[in-house]
C-alpha atoms as a PDB file:
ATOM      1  CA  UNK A   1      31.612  57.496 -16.824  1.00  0.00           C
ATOM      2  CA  UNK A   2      28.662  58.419 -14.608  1.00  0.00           C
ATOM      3  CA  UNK A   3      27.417  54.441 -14.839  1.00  0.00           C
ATOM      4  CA  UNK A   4      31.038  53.427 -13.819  1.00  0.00           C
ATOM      5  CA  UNK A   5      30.685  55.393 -11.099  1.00  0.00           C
ATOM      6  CA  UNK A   6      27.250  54.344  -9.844  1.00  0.00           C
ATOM      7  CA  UNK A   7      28.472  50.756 -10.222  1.00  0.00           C
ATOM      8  CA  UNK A   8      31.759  51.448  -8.176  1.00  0.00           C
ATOM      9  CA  UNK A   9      29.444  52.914  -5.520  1.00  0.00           C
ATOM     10  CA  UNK A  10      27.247  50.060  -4.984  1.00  0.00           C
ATOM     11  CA  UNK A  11      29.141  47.378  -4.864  1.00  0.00           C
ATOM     12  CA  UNK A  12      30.981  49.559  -1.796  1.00  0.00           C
ATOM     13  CA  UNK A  13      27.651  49.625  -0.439  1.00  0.00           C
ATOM     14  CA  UNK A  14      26.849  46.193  -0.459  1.00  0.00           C
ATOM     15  CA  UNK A  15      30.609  45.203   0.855  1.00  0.00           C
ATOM     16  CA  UNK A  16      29.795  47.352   3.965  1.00  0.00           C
ATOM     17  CA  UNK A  17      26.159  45.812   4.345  1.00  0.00           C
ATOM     18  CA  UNK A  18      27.795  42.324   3.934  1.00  0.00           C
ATOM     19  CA  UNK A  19      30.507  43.503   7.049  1.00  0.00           C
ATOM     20  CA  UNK A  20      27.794  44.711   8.979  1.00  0.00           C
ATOM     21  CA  UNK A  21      25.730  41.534   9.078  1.00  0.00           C
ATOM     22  CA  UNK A  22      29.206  39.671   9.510  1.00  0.00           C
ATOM     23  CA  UNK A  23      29.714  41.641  12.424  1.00  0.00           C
ATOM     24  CA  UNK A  24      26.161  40.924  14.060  1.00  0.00           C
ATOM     25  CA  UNK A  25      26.422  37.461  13.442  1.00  0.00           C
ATOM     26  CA  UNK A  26      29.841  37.007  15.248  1.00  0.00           C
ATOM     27  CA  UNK A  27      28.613  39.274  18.362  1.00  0.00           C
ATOM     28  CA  UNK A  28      24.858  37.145  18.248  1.00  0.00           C
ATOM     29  CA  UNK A  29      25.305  34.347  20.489  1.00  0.00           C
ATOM     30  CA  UNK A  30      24.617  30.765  18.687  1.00  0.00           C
ATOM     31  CA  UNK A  31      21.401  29.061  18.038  1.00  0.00           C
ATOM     32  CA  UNK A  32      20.863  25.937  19.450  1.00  0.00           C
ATOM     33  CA  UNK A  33      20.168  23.123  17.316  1.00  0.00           C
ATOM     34  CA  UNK A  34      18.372  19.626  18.618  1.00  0.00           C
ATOM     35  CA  UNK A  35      20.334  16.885  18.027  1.00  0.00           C
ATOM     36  CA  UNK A  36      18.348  13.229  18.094  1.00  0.00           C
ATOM     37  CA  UNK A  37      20.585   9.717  18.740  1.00  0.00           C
ATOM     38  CA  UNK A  38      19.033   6.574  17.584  1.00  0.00           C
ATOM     39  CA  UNK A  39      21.114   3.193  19.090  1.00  0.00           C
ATOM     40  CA  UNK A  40      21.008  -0.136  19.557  1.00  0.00           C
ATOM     41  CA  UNK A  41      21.169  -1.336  23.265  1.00  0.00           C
ATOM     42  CA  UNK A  42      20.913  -4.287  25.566  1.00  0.00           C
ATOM     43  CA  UNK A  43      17.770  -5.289  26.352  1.00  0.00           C
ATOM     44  CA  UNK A  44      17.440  -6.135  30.285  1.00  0.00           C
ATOM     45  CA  UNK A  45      13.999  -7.731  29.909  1.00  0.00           C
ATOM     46  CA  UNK A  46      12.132  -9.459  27.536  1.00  0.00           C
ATOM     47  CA  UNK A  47       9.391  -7.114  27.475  1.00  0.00           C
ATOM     48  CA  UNK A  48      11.815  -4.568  26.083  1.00  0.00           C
ATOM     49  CA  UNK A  49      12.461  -6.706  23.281  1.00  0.00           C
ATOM     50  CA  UNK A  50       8.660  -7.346  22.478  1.00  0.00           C
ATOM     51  CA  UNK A  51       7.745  -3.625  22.138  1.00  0.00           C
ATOM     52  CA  UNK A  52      10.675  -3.164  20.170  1.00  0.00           C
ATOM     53  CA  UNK A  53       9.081  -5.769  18.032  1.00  0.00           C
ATOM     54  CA  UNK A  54       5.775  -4.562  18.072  1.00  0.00           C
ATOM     55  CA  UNK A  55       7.002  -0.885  17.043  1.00  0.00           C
ATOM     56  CA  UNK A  56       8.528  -2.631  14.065  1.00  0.00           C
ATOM     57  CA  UNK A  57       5.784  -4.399  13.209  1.00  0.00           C
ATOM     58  CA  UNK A  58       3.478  -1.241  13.129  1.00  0.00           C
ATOM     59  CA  UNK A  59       5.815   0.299  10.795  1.00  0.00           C
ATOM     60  CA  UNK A  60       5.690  -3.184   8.288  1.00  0.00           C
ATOM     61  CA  UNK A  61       1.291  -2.134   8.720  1.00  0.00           C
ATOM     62  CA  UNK A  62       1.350   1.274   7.993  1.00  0.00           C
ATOM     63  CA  UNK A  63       3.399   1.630   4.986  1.00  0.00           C
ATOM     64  CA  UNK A  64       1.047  -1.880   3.766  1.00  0.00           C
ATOM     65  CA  UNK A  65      -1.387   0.520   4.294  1.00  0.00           C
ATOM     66  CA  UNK A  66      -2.493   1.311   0.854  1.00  0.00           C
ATOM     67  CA  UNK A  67      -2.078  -2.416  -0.320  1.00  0.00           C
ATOM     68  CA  UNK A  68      -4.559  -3.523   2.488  1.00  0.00           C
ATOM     69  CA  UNK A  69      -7.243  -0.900   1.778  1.00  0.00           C
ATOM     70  CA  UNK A  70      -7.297  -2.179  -1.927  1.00  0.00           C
ATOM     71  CA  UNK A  71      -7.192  -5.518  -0.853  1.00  0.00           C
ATOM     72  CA  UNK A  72     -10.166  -5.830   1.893  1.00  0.00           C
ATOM     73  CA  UNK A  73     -12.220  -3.117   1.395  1.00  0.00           C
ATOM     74  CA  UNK A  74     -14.461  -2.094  -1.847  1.00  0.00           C
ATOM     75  CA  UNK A  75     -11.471   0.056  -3.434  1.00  0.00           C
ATOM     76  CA  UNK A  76     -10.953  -2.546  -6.241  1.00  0.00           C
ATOM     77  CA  UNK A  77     -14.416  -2.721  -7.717  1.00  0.00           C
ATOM     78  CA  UNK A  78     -15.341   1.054  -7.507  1.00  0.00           C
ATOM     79  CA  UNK A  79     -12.022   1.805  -9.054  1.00  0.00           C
ATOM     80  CA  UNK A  80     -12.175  -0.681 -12.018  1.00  0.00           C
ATOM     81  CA  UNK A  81     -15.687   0.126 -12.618  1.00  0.00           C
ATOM     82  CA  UNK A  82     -14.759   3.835 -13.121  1.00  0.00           C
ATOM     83  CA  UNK A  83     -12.250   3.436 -15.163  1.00  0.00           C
ATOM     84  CA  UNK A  84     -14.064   1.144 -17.929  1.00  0.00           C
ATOM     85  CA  UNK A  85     -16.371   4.384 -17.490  1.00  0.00           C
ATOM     86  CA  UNK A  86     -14.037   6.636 -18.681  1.00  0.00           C
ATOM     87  CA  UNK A  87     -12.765   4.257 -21.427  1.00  0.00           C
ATOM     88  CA  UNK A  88     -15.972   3.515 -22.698  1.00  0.00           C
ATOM     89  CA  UNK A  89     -16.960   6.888 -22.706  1.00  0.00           C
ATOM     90  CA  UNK A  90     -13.389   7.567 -24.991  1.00  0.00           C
ATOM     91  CA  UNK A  91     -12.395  10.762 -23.022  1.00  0.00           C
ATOM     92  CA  UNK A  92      -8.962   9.528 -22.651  1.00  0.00           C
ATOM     93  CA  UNK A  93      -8.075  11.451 -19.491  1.00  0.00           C
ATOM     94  CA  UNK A  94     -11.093  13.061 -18.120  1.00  0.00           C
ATOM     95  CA  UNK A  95     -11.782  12.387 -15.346  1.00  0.00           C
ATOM     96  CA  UNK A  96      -7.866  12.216 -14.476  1.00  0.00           C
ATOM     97  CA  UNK A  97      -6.626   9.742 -12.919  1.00  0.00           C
ATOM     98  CA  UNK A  98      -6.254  11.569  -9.658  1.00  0.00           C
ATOM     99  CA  UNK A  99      -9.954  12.118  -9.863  1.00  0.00           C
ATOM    100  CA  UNK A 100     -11.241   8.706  -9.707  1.00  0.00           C
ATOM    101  CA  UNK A 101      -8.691   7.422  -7.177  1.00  0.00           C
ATOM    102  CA  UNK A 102      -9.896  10.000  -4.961  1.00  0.00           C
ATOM    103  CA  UNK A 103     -13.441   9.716  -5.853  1.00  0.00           C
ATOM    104  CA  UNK A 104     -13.240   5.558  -5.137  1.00  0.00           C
ATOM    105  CA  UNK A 105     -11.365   6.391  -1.495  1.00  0.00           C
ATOM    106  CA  UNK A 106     -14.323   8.483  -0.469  1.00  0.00           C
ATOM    107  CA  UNK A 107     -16.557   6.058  -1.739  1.00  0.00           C
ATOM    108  CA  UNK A 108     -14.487   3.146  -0.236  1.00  0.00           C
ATOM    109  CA  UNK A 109     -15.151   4.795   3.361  1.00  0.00           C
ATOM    110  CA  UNK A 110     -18.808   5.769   2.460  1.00  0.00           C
ATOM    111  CA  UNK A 111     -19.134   1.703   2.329  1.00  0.00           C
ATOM    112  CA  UNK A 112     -16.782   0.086   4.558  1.00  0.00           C
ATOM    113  CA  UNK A 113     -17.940   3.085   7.730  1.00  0.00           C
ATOM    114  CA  UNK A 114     -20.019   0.682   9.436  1.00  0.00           C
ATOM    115  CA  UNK A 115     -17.312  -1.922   9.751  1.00  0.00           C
ATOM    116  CA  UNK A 116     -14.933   0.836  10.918  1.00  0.00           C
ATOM    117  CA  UNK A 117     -17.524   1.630  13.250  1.00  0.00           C
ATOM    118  CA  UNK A 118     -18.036  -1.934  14.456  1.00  0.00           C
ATOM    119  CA  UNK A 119     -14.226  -2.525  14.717  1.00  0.00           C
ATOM    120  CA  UNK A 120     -14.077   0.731  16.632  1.00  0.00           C
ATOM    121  CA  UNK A 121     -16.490  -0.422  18.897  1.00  0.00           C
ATOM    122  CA  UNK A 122     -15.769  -3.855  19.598  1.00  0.00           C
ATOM    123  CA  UNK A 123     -11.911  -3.834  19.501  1.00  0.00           C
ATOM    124  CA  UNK A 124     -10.730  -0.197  19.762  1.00  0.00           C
ATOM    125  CA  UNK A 125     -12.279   1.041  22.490  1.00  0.00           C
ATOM    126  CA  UNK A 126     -12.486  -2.097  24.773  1.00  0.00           C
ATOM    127  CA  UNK A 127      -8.207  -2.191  23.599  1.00  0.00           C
ATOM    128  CA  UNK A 128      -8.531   1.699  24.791  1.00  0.00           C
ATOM    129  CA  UNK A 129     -10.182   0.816  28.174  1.00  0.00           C
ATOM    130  CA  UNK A 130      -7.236  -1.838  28.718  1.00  0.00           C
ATOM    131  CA  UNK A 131     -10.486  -4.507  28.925  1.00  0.00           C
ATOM    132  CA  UNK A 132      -8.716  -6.502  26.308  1.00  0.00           C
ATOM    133  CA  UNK A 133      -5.419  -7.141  25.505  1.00  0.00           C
ATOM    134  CA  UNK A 134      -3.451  -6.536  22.198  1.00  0.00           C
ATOM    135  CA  UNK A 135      -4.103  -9.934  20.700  1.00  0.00           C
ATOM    136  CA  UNK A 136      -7.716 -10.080  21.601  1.00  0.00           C
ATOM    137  CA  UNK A 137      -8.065  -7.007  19.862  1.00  0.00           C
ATOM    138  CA  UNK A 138      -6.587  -7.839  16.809  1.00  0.00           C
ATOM    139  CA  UNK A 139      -8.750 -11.082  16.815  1.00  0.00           C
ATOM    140  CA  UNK A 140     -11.797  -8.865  17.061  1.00  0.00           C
ATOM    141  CA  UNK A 141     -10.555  -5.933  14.659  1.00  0.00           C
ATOM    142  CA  UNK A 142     -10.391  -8.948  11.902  1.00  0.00           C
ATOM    143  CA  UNK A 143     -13.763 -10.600  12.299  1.00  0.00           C
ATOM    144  CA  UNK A 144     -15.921  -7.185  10.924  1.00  0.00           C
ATOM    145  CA  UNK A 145     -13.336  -7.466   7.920  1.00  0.00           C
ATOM    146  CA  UNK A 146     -13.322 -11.154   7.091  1.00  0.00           C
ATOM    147  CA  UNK A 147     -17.922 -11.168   7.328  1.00  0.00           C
ATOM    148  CA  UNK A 148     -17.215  -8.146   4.649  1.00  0.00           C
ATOM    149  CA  UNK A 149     -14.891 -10.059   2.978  1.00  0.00           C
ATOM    150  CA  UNK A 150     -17.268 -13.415   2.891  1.00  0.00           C
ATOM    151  CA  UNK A 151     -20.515 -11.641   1.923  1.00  0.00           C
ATOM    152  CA  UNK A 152     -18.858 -10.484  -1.272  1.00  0.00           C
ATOM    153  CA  UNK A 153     -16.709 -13.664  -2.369  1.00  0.00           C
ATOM    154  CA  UNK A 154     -18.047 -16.407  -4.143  1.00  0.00           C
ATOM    155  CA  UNK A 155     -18.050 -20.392  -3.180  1.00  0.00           C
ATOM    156  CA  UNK A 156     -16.327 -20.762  -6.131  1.00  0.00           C
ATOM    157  CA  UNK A 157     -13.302 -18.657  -5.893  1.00  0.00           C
ATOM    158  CA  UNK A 158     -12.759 -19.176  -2.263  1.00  0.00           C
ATOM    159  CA  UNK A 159     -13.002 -23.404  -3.327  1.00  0.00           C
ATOM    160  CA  UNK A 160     -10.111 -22.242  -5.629  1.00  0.00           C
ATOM    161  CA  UNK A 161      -7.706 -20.449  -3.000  1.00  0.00           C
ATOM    162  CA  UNK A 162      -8.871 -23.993  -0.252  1.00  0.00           C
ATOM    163  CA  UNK A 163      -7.826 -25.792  -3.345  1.00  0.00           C
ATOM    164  CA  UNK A 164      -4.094 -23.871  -3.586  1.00  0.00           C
ATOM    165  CA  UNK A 165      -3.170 -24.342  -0.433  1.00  0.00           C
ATOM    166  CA  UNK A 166      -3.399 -27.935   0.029  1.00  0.00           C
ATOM    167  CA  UNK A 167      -5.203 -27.512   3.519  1.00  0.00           C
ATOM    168  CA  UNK A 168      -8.331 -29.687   5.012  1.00  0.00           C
ATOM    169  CA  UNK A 169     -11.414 -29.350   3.683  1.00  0.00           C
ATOM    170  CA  UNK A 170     -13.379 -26.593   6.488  1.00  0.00           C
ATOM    171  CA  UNK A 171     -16.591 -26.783   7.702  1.00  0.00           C
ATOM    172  CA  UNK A 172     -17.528 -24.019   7.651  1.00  0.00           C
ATOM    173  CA  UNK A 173     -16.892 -20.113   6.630  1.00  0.00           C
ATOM    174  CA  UNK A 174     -14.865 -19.400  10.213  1.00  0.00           C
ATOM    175  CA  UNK A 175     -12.428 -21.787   9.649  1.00  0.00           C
ATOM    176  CA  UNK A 176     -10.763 -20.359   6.311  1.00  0.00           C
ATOM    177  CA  UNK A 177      -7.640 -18.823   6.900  1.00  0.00           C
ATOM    178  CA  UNK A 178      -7.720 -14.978   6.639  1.00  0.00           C
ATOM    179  CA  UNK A 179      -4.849 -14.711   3.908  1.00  0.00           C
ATOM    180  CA  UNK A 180      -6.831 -17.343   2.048  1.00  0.00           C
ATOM    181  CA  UNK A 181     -10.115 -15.357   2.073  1.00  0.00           C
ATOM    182  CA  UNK A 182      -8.395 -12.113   0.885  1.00  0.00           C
ATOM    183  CA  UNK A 183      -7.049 -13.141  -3.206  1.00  0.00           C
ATOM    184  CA  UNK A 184     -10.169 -14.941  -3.246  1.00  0.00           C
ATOM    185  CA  UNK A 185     -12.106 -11.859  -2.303  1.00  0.00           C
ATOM    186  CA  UNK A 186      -9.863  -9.889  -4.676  1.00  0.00           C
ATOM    187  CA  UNK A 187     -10.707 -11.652  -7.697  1.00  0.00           C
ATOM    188  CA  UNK A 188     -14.803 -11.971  -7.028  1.00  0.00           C
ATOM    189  CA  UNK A 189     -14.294  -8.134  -6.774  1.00  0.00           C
ATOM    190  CA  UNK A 190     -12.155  -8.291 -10.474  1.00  0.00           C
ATOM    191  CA  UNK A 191     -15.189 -10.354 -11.695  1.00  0.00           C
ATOM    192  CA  UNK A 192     -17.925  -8.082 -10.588  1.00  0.00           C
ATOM    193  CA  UNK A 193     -16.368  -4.883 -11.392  1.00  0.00           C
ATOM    194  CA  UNK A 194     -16.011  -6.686 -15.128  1.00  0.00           C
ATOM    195  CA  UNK A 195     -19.330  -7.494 -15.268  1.00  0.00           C
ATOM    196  CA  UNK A 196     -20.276  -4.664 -13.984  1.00  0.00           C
ATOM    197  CA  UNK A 197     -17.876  -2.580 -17.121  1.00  0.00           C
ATOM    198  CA  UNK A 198     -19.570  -5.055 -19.621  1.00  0.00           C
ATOM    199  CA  UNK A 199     -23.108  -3.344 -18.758  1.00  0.00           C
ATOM    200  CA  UNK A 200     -21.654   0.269 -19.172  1.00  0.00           C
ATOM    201  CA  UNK A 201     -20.242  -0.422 -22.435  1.00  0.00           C
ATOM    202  CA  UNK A 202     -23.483  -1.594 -24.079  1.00  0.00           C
ATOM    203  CA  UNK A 203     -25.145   2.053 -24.604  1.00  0.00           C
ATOM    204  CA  UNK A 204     -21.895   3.648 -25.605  1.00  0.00           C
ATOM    205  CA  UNK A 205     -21.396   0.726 -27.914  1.00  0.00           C
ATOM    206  CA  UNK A 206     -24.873   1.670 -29.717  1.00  0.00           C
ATOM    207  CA  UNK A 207     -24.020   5.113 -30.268  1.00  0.00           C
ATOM    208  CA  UNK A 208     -20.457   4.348 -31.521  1.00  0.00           C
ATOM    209  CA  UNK A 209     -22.409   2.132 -33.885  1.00  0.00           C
ATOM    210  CA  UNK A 210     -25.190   4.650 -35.135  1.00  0.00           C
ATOM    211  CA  UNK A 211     -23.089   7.323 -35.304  1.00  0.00           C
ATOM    212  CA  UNK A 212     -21.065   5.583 -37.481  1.00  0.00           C
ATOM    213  CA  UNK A 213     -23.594   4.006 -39.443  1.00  0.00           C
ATOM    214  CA  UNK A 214     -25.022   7.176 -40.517  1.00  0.00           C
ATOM    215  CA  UNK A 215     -21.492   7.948 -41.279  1.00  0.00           C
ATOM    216  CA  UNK A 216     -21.079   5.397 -44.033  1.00  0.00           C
ATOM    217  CA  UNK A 217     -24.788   6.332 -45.437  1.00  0.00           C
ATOM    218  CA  UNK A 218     -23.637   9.846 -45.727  1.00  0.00           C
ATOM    219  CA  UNK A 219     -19.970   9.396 -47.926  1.00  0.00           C
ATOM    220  CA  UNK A 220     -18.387  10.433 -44.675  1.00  0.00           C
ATOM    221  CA  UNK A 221     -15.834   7.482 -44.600  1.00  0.00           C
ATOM    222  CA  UNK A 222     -12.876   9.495 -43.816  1.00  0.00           C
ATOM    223  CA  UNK A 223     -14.556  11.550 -40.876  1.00  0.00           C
ATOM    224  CA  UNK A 224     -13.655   9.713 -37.719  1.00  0.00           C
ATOM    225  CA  UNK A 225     -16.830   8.428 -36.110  1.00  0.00           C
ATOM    226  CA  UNK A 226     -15.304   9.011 -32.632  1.00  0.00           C
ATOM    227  CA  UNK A 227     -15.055  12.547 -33.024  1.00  0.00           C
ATOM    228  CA  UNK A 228     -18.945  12.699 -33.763  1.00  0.00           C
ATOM    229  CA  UNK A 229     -20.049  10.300 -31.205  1.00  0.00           C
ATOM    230  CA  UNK A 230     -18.303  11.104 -28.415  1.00  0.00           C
ATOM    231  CA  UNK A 231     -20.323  14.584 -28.260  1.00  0.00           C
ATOM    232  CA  UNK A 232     -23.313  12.382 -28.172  1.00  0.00           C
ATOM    233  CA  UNK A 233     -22.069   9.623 -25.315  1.00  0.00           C
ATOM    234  CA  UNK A 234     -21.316  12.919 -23.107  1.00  0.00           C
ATOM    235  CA  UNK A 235     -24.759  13.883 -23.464  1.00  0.00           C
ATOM    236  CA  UNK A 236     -26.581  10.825 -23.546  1.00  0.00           C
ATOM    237  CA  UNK A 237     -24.710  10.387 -20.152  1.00  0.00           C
ATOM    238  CA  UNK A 238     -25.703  13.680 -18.711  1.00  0.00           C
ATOM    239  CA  UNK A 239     -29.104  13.256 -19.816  1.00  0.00           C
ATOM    240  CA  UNK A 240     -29.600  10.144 -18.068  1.00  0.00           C
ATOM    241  CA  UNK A 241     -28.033  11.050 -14.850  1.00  0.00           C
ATOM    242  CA  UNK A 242     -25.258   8.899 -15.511  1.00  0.00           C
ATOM    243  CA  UNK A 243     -22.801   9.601 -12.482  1.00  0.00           C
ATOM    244  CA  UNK A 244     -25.681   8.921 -10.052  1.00  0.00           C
ATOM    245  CA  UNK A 245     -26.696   5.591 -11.675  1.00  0.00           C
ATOM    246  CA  UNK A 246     -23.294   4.347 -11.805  1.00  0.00           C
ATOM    247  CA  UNK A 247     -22.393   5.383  -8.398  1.00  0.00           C
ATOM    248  CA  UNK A 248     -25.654   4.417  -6.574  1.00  0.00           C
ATOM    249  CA  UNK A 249     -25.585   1.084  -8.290  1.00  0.00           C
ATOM    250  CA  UNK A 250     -21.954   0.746  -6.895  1.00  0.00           C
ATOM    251  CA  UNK A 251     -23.122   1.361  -3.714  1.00  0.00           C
ATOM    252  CA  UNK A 252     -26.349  -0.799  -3.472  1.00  0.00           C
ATOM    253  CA  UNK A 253     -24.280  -3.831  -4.905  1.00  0.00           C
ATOM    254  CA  UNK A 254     -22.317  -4.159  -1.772  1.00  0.00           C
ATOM    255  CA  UNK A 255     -25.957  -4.009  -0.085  1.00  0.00           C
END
């Protein structure tokens, strides 16, 4: 009876709190909310239509962001590298995923800082100052990307992509189209970073085969080598330093 009671006299108390804030809310005066219009117009000059353009075409650029730091910058090797690390090392997801995609970005703008730096200081800032115009800025921005580009592609895979697209044979380096130079930069980086994987698999290779070598000798057939040797791979790779020889010889082979 008492708990009856106790229920019966808090839901009237909650009724009356309910009123109450009912009643404030009617007396408050109302808030305010922003309201934003986005419409289509007449343009009355052209340059009205060209900013719209430009606006539009910024927004195409930044959300190809991602695609054109893995395609012009050093984010493809370092990243494929790592991961035949991890495989060959057989610790399925360590380091995660998330790991070595952020450990490649900070890598990727260890390397590429001194053509950020250049493009900063050659197009940027002179686009800043109003000393150059748009286009001429653009034309400058490009040329620290394509000598990246060119000092890491080989003869052979841009005479591929010159090949493809059925255009005159160039003179020289300059006159290769940018969107030409970029797959065949892309796949000199696919090469290197696979030759690059085939050297890191060697040693873990040789303890995968010792390990289960001795193994065999020992009756031990049904014991998994991989469960024994990948104790061993860990600590051959810690006792050789093996995150700072992988990662400076990353570095110094974009040198």
């Amino acid at each position: 009876m008492m708990t009856r009671y106790n229920a019966k006299r808090a839901a009237i108390f909650a009724i009356t709190v309910l009123l109450l804030l009912a009643g404030a809310a009617a007396s408050a005066e109302p808030i305010a909310i922003p309201s934003l219009n986005i419409g289509v117009g007449s343009a009355t000059k052209p340059n009205d239509v060209a900013v719209t353009v430009q606006i539009f075409l910024l927004l195409t650029v930044m959300s190809l962001a991602p695609g054109l730091l893995i395609m012009t910058t050093s984010f493809t090797r370092i990243s494929v590298v790592l991961s035949f690390l991890r495989t060959a090392m057989g610790t399925q997801a360590a380091p995660s995923n998330q790991v070595i995609i952020s450990l490649s970005m900070f890598l990727t703008f260890f390397i590429m800082t001194p053509v950020w730096q250049q493009i900063n200081k050659e197009a940027y800032q002179p686009w800043k100052a109003q000393q150059i115009n748009q286009e001429q800025a653009m034309e400058l921005a490009v040329k620290p990307v394509r000598t990246f580009m060119l000092s890491q592609t080989r003869e052979k895979d841009l005479a591929l992509f010159v090949s493809l697209s059925k255009m005159q044979q160039p003179k020289n380096a300059s006159e290769i189209p940018t969107l030409t130079v970029i797959p065949a930069f892309m796949i000199s980086e696919l090469r290197t970073a696979f030759q690059i994987g085939f050297l890191i698999y060697i040693p873990f290779i040789v303890v995968d085969m010792v390990v289960a070598s001795v193994l065999m000798s020992m009756g031990m057939m049904m014991l998994p080598p991989v469960m024994i040797s990948l104790p061993f791979k860990i600590l051959l790779f810690v006792l050789v330093d093996g995150w700072g020889l992988v990662i400076g010889s990353l570095v110094k082979s974009f040198g």
